[in-house]
C-alpha atoms as a PDB file:
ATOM      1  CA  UNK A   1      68.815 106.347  87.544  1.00  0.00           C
ATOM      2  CA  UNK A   2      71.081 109.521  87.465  1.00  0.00           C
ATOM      3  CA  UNK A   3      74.576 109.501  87.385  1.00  0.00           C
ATOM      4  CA  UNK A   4      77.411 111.677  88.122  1.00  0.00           C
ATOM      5  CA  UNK A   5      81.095 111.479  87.619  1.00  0.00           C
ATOM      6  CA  UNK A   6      83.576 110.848  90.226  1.00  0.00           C
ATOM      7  CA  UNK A   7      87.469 110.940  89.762  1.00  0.00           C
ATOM      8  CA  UNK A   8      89.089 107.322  89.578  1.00  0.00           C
ATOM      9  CA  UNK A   9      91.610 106.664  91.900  1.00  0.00           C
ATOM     10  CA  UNK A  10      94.121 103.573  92.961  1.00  0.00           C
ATOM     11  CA  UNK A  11      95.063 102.743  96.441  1.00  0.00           C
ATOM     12  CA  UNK A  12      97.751 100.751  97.616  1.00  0.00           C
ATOM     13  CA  UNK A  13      98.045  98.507 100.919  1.00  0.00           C
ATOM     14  CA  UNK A  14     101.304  96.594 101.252  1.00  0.00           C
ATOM     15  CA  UNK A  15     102.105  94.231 104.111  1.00  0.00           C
ATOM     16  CA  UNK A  16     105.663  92.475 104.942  1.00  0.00           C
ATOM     17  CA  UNK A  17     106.536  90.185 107.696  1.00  0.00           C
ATOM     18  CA  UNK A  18     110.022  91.458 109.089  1.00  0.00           C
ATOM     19  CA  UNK A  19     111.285  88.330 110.701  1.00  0.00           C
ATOM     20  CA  UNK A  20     114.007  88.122 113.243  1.00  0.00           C
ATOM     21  CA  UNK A  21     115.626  85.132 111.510  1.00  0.00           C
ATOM     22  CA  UNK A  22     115.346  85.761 107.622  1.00  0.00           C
ATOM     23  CA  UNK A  23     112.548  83.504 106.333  1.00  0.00           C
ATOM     24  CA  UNK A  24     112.070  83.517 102.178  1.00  0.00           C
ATOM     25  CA  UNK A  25     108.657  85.121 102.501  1.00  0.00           C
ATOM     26  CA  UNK A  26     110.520  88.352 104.270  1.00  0.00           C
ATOM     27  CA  UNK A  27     111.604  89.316 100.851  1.00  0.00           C
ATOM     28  CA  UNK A  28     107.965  89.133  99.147  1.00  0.00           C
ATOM     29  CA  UNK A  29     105.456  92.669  99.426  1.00  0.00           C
ATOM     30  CA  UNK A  30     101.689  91.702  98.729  1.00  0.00           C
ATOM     31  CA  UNK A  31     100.237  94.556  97.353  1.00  0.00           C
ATOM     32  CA  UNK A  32      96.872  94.816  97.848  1.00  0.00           C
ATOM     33  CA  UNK A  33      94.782  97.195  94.982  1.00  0.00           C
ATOM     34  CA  UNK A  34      91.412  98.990  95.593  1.00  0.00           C
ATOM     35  CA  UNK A  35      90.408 101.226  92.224  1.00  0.00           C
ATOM     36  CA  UNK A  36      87.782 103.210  93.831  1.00  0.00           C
ATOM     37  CA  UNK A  37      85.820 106.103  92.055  1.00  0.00           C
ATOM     38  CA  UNK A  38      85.949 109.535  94.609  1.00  0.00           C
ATOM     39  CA  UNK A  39      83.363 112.476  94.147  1.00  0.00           C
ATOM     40  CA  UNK A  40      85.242 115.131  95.473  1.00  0.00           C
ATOM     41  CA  UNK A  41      88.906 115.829  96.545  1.00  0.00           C
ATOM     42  CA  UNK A  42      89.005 115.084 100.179  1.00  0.00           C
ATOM     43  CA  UNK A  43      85.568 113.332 100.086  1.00  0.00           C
ATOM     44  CA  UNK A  44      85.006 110.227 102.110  1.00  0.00           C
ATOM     45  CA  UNK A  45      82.103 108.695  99.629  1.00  0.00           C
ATOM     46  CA  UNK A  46      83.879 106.521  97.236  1.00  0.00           C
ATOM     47  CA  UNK A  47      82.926 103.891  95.248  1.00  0.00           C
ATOM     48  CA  UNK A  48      84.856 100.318  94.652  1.00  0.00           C
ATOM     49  CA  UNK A  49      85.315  99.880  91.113  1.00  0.00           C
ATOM     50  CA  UNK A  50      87.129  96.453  91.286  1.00  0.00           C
ATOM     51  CA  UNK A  51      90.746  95.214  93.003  1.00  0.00           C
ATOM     52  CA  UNK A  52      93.774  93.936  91.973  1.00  0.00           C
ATOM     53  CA  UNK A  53      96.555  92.108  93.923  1.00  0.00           C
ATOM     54  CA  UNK A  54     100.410  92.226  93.182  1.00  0.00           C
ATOM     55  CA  UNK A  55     104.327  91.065  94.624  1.00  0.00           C
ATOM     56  CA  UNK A  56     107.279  92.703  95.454  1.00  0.00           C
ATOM     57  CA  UNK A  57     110.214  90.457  95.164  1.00  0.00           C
ATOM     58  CA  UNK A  58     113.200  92.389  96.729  1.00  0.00           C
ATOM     59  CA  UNK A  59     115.870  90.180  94.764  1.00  0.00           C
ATOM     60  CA  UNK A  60     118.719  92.560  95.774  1.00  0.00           C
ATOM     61  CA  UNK A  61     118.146  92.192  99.432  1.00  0.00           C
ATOM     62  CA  UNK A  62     117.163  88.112  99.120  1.00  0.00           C
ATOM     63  CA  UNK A  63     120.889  87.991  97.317  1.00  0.00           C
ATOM     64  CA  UNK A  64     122.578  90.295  99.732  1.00  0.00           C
ATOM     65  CA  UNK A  65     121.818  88.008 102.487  1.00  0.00           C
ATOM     66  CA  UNK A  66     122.752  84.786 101.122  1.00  0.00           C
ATOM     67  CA  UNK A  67     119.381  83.294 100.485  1.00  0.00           C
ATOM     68  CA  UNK A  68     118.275  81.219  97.858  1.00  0.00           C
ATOM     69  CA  UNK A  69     116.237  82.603  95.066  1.00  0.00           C
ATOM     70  CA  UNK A  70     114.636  79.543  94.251  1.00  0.00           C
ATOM     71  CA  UNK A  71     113.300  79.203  97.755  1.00  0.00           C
ATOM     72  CA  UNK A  72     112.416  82.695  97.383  1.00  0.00           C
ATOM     73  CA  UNK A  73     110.379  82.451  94.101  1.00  0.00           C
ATOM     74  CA  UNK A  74     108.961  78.969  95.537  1.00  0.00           C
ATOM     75  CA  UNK A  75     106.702  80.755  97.919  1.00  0.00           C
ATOM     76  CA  UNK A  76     103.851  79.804  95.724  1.00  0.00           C
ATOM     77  CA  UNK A  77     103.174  78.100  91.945  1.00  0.00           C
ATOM     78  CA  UNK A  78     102.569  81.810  90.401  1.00  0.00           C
ATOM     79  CA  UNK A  79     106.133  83.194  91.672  1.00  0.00           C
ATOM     80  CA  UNK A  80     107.659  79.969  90.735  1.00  0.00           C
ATOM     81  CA  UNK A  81     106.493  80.438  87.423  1.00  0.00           C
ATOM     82  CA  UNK A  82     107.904  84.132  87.053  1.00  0.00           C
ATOM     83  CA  UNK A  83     111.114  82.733  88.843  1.00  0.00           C
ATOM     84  CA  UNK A  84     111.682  79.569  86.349  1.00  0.00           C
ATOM     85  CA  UNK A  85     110.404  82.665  82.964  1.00  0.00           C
ATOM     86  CA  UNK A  86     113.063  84.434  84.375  1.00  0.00           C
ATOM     87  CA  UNK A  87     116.241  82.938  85.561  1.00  0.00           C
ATOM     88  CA  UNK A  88     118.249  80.227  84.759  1.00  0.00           C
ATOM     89  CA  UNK A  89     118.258  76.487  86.238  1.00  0.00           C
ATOM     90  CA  UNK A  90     120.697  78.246  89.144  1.00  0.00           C
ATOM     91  CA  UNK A  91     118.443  81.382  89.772  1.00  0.00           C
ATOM     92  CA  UNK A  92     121.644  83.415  89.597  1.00  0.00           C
ATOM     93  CA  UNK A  93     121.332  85.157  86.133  1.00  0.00           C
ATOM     94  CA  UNK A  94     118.589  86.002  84.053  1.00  0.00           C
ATOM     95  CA  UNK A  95     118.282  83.445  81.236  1.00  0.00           C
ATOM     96  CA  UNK A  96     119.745  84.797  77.975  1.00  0.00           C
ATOM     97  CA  UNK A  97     117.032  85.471  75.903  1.00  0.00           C
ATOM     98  CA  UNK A  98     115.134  87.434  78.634  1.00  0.00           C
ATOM     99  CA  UNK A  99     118.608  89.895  78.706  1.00  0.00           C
ATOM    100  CA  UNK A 100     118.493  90.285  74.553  1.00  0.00           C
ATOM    101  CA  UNK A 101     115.504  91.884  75.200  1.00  0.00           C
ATOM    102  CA  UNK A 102     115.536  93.759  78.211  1.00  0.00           C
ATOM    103  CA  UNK A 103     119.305  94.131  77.829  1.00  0.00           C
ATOM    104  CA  UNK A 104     119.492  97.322  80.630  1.00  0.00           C
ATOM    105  CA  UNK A 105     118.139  95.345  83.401  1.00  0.00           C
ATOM    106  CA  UNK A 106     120.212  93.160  85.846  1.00  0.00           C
ATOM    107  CA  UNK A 107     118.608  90.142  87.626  1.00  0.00           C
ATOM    108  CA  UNK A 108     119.469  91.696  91.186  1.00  0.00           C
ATOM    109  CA  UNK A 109     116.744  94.396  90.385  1.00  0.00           C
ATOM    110  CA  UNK A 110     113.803  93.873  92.497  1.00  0.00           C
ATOM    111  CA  UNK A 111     110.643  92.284  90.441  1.00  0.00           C
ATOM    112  CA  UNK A 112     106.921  93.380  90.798  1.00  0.00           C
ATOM    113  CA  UNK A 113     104.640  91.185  89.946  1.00  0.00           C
ATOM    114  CA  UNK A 114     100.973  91.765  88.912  1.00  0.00           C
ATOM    115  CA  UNK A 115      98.692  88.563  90.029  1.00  0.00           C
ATOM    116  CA  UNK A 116      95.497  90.311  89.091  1.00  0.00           C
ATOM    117  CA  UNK A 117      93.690  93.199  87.626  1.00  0.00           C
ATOM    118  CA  UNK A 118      89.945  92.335  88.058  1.00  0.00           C
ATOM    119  CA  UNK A 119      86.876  95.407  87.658  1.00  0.00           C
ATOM    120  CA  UNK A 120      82.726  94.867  88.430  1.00  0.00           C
ATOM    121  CA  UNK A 121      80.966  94.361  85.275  1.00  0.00           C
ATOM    122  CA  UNK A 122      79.774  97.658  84.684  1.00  0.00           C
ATOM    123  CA  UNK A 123      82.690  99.462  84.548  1.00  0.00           C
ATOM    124  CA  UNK A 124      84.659  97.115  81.971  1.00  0.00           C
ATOM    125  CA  UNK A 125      85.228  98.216  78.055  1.00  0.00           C
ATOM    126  CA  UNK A 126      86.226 101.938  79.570  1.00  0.00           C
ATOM    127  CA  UNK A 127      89.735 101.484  79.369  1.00  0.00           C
ATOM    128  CA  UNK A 128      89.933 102.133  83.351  1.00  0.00           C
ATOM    129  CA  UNK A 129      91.730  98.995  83.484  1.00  0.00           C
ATOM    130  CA  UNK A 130      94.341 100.384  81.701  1.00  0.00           C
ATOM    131  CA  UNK A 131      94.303 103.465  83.032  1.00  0.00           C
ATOM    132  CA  UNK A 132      95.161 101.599  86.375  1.00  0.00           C
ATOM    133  CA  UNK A 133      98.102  99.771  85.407  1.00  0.00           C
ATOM    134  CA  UNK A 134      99.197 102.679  83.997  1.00  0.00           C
ATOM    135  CA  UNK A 135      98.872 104.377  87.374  1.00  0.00           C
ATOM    136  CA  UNK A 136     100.812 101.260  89.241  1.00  0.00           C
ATOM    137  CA  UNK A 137     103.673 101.888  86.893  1.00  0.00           C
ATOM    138  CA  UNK A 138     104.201 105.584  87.454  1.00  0.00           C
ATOM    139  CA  UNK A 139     103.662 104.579  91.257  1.00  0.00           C
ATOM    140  CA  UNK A 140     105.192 101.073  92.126  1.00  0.00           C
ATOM    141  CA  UNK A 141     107.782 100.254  88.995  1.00  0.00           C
ATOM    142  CA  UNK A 142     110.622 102.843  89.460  1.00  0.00           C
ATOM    143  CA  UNK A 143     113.073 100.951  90.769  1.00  0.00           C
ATOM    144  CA  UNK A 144     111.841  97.240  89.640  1.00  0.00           C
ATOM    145  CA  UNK A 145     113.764  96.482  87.152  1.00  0.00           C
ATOM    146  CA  UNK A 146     111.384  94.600  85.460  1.00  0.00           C
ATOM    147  CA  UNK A 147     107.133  94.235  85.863  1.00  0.00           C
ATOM    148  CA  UNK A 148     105.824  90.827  85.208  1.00  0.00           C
ATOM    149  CA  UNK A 149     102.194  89.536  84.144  1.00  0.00           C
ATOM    150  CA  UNK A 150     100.302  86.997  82.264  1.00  0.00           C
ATOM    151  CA  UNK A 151      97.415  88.538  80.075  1.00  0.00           C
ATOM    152  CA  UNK A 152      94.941  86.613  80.505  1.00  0.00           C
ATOM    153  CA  UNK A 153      90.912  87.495  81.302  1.00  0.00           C
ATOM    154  CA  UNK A 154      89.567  86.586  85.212  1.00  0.00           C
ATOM    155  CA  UNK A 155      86.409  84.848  85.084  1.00  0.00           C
ATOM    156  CA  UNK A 156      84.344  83.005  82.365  1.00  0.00           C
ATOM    157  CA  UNK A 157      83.865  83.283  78.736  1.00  0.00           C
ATOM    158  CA  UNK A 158      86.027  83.055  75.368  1.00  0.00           C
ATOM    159  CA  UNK A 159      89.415  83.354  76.996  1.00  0.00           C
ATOM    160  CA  UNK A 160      91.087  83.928  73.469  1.00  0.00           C
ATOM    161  CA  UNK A 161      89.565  87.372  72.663  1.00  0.00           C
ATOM    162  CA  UNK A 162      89.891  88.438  75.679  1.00  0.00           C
ATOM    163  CA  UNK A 163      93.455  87.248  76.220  1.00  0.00           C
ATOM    164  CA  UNK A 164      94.167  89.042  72.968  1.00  0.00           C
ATOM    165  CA  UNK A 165      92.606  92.446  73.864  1.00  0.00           C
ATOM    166  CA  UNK A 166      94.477  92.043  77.138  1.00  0.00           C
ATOM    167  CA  UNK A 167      98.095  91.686  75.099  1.00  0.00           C
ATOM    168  CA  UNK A 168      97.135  94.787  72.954  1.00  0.00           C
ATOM    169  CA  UNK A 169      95.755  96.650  76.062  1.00  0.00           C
ATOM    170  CA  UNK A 170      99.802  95.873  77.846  1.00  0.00           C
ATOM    171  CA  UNK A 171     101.593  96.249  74.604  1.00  0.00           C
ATOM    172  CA  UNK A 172     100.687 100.170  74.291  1.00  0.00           C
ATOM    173  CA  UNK A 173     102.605  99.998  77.740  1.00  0.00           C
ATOM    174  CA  UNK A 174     105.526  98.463  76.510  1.00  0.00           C
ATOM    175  CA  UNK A 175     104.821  95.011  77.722  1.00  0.00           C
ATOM    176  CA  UNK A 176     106.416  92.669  75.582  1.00  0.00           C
ATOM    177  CA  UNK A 177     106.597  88.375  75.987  1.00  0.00           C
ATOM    178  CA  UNK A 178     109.023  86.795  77.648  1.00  0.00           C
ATOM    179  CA  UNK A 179     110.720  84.617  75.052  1.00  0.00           C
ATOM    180  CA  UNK A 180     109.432  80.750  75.474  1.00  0.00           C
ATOM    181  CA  UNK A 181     106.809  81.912  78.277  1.00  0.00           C
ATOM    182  CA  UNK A 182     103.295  82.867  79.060  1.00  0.00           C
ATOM    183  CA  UNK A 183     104.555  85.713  81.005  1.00  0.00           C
ATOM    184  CA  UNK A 184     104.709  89.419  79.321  1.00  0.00           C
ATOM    185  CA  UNK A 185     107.422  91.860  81.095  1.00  0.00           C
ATOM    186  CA  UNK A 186     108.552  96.105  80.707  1.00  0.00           C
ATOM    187  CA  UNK A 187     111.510  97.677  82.091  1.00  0.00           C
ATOM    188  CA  UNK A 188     110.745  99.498  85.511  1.00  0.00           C
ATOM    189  CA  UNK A 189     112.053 102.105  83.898  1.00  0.00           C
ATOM    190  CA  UNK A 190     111.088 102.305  80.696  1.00  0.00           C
ATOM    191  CA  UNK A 191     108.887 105.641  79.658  1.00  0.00           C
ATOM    192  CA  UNK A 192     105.679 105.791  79.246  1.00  0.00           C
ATOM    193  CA  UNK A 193     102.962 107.330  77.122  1.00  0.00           C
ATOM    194  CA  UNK A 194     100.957 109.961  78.829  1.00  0.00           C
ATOM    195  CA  UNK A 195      97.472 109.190  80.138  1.00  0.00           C
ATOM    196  CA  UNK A 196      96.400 112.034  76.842  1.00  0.00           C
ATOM    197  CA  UNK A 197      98.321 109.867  74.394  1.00  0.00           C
ATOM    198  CA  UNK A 198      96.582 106.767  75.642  1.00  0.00           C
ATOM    199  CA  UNK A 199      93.304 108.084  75.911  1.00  0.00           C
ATOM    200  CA  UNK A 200      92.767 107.050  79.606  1.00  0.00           C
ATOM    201  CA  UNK A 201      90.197 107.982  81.554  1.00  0.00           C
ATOM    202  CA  UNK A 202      90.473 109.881  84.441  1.00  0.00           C
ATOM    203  CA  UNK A 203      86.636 109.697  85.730  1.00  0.00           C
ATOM    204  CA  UNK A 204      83.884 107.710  85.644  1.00  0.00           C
ATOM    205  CA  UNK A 205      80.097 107.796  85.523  1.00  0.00           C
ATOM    206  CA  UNK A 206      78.321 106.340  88.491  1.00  0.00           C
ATOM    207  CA  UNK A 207      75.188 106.021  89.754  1.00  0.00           C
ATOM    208  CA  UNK A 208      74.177 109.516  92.196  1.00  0.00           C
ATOM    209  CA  UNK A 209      73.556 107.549  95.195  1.00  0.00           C
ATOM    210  CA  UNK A 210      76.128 104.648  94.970  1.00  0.00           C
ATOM    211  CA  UNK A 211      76.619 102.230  98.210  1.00  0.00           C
ATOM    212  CA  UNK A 212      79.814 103.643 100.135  1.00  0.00           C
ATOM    213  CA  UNK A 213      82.418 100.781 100.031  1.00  0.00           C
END
């Protein structure tokens, strides 16, 4: 079957409920991911290359208000998690090994959280996974003060060498481990390589007559 290249792109759908009386999930963005492959500029043919799914915590604004960070973060087991990597017992400071080694960040900062990174089979082992987390820094980290995941591979099969390719994969972004977590974490701010200096893809190879997502 023939193939021709179409330019990778990432799209972004967040959603918010804005409540009257301030609820803890008010200060939580889902962000919805679609990495789609486009053919043209402009074109309305793409094809879905795989999804993702990450959290906005807007700690400033939770803090600013008067509400809880712990109820916050307690929204669900996986923020919990990030909360209790994060802060201490009180949820008022950052614990103090995380601030040794992100010592420029402050725990009002907002936190973005990435749940999941997750491509079809065929398109794996082309670094396009990486390319797209480095696209959701440039886009969604620059004023987070810190981005938060755990490495570890979706699906089945030998979760060590795949956790481990994952961990070098975030390292060359600057993701480091949370001291005494599961959790890796980068500045918001921090710079990063270029997509040249990585090696990233900015296309890929699909098939000429692709289903239309």
């Amino acid at each position: 079957m023939k193939k021709a290249r179409y330019n990778i792109a990432v799209e972004y759908q967040s959603r918010s409920e804005l409540l009257r009386i301030p609820e803890p999930d008010e200060y939580l963005f889902n962000i919805n991911i679609q990495v789609v492959a486009i053919r043209d500029a402009g074109s309305h043919h793409e094809v879905v290359l795989g999804e993702g799914l990450a959290t906005r915590v807007r700690v400033g604004h939770a803090i600013y208000d008067g509400e809880d960070l712990h109820e916050v973060f307690d929204t669900d087991q996986g923020l919990l998690d990030a909360g209790n990597a994060l802060f201490e017992a009180s949820f008022q400071n950052y614990k103090p090994a995380v601030l040794n080694q992100f010592p420029n960040n402050y725990s009002e900062a907002d936190l973005l959280l990435v749940r999941s990174i997750s491509l079809r089979p065929e398109y794996r082992g082309q670094k396009i996974g990486l390319a797209v987390m480095h696209r959701m820094l440039l886009d969604l980290a620059g004023d987070c003060g810190l981005v938060m995941l755990k490495p570890y591979p979706l699906g089945s099969g030998k979760v060590m060498p795949g956790r481990d390719k994952l961990r070098r994969h975030w390292a060359q972004l600057g993701f480091k481990r949370l001291a005494g977590s599961a959790f890796w974490a980068v500045s918001g701010n921090s710079p990063l390589p270029s997509e040249s200096e990585l090696g990233l893809p900015t296309s890929v190879l699909v098939s000429a007559s692709p289903k239309k997502s």
